[in-house]
Protein backbone atom coordinates (compact mmCIF):
# COMPACT_ATOMS: atom_id res chain seq x y z
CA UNK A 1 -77.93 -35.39 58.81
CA UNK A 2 -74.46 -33.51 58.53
CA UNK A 3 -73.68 -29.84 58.12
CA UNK A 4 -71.22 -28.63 55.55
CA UNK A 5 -69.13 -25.92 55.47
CA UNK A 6 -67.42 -24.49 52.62
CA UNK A 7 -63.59 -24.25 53.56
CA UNK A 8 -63.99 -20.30 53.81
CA UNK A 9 -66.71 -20.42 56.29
CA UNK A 10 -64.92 -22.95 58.10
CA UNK A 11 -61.93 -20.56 58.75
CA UNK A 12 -64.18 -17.57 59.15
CA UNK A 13 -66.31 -18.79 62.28
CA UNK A 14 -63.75 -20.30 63.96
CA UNK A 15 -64.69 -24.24 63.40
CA UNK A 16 -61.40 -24.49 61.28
CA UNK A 17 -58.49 -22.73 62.34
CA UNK A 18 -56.39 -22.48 58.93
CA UNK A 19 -53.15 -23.52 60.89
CA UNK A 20 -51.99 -26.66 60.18
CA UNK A 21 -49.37 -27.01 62.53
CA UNK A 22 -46.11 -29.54 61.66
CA UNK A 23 -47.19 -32.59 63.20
CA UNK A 24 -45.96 -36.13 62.36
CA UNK A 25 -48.87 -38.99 61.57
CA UNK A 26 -47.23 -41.63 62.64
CA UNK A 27 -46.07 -39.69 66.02
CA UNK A 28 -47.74 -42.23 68.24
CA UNK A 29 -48.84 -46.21 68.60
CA UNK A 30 -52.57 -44.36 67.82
CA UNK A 31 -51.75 -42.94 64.46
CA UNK A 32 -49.69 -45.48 63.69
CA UNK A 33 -52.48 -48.33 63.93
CA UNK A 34 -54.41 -45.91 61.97
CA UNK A 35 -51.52 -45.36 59.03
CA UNK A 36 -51.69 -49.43 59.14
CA UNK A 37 -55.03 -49.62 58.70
CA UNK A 38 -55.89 -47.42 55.67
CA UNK A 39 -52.75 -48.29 54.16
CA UNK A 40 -52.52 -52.13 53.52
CA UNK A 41 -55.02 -54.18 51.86
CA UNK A 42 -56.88 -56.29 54.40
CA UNK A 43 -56.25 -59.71 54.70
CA UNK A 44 -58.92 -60.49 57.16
CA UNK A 45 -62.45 -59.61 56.88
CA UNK A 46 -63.12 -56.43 58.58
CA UNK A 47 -66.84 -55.65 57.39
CA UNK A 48 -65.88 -52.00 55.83
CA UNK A 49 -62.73 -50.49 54.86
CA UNK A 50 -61.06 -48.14 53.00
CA UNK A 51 -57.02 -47.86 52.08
CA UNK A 52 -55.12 -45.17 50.73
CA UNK A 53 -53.47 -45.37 47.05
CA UNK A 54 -50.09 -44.59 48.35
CA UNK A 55 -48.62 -46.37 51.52
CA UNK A 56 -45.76 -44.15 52.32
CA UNK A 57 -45.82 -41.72 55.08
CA UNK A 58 -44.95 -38.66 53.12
CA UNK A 59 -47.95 -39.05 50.60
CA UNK A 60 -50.47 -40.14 54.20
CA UNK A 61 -49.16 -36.64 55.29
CA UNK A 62 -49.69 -34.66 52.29
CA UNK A 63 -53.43 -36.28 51.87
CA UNK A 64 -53.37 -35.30 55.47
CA UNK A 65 -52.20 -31.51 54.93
CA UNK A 66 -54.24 -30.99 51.89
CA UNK A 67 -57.31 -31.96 53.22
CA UNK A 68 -56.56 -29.20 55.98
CA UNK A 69 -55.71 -26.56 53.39
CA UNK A 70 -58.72 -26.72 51.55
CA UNK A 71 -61.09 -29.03 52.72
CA UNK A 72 -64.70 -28.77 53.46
CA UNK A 73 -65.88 -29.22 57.20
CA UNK A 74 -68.46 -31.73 57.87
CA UNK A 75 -70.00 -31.66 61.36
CA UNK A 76 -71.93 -34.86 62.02
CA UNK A 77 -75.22 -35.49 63.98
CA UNK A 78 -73.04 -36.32 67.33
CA UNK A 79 -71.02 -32.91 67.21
CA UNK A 80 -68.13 -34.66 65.15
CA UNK A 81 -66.22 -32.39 63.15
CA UNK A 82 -64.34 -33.75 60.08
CA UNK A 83 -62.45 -32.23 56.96
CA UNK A 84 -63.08 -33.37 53.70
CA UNK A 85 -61.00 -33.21 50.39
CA UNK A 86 -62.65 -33.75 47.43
CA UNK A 87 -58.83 -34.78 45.53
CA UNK A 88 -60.70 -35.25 41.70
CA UNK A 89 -58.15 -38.18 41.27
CA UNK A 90 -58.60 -41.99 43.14
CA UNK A 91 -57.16 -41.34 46.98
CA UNK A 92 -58.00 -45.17 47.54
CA UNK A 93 -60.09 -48.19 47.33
CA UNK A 94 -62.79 -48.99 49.49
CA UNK A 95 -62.75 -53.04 50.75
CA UNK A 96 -66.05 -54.94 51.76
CA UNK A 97 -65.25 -58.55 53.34
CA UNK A 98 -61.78 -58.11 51.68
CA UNK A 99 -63.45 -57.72 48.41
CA UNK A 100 -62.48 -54.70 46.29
CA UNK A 101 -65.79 -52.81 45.60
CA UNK A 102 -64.66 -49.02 44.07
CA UNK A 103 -62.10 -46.72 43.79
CA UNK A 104 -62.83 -43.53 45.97
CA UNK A 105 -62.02 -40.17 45.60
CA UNK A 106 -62.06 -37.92 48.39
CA UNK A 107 -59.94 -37.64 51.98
CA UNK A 108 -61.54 -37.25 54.99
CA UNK A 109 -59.64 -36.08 58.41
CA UNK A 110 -60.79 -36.53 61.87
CA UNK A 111 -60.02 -35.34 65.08
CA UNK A 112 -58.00 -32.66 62.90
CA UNK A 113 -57.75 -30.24 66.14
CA UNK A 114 -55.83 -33.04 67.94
CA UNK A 115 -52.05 -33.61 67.16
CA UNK A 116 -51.99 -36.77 69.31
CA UNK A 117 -55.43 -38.02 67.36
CA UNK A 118 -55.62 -36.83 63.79
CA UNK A 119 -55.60 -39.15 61.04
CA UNK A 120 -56.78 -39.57 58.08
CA UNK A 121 -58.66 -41.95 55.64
CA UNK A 122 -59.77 -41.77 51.67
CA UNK A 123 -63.92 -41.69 51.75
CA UNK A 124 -65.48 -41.27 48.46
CA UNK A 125 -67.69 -37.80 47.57
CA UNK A 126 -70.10 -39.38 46.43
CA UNK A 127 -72.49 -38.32 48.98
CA UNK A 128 -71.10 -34.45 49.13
CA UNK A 129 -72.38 -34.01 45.26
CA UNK A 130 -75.64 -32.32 46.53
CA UNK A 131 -74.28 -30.50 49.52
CA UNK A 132 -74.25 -27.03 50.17
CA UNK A 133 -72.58 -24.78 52.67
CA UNK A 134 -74.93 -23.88 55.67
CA UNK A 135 -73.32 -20.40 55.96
CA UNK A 136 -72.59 -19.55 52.31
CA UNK A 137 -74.69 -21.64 49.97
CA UNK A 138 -71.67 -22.55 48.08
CA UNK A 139 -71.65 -25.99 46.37
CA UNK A 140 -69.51 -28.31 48.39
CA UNK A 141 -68.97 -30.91 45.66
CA UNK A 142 -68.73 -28.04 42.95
CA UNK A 143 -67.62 -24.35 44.65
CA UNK A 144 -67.83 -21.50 42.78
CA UNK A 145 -64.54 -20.81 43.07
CA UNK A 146 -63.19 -23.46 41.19
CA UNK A 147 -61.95 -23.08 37.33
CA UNK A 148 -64.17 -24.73 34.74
């Protein structure tokens, strides 16, 4: 099962650095397939996939940079460590067999310590709504430092 971090912690201990650095996601052929891929509808039947509302590469960088900023860090079974943006507004759509299935609302970034690597793709936050921070206890889905 992951571990969350609030985006506080995250900075604090070191696991996120709070310098997001001026990078271009579409530097490489790497990113680029990525920016493809969780950009444009699918048109063949990948099993699972997700694409971003916007296709151009200034909004895929912002979703990219504001997921940094304030993001949650999710560190998976395998040592993995992701950010997540919870964006309260539809980042995407998620695509089963090339069938639309929901609209999804959260960004996740991988490989965010990795200028050659990072990319991004919308993920929904559905399955952050009960998560706390292991360091904190803050509510991932909900922190307390939010405005009601």
């Amino acid at each position: 099962m992951p571990k969350y971090y609030c985006h506080k912690c995250g900075v604090e201990i070191g696991i996120l650095n709070g310098n997001i650095n001026d990078f271009n996601p579409t530097g490489n052929d790497y990113q680029m397939d990525k920016f493809f891929k969780h950009t444009i509808p699918p048109t063949i039947n990948p099993r699972l996939i997700t694409v971003f509302d916007l296709s151009q590469n200034k909004s895929y960088k912002s979703y990219i940079v504001n997921t940094l900023a304030s993001g949650c860090i999710e560190i998976e079974d395998e040592g993995e460590i992701n950010i997540v943006w919870l964006a309260g507004k539809t980042t995407g759509w998620k695509y089963i067999d090339c069938v639309f299935q929901c609209d999804v609302d959260a960004v996740k970034v991988v490989l965010h310590n990795n200028n050659v690597n990072i990319h991004a793709y919308p993920t929904g936050s559905v399955s952050l709504s009960s998560q706390t921070c292991v360091c904190c206890g803050a509510n991932i889905a909900r922190p307390d430092s939010w405005d009601d």
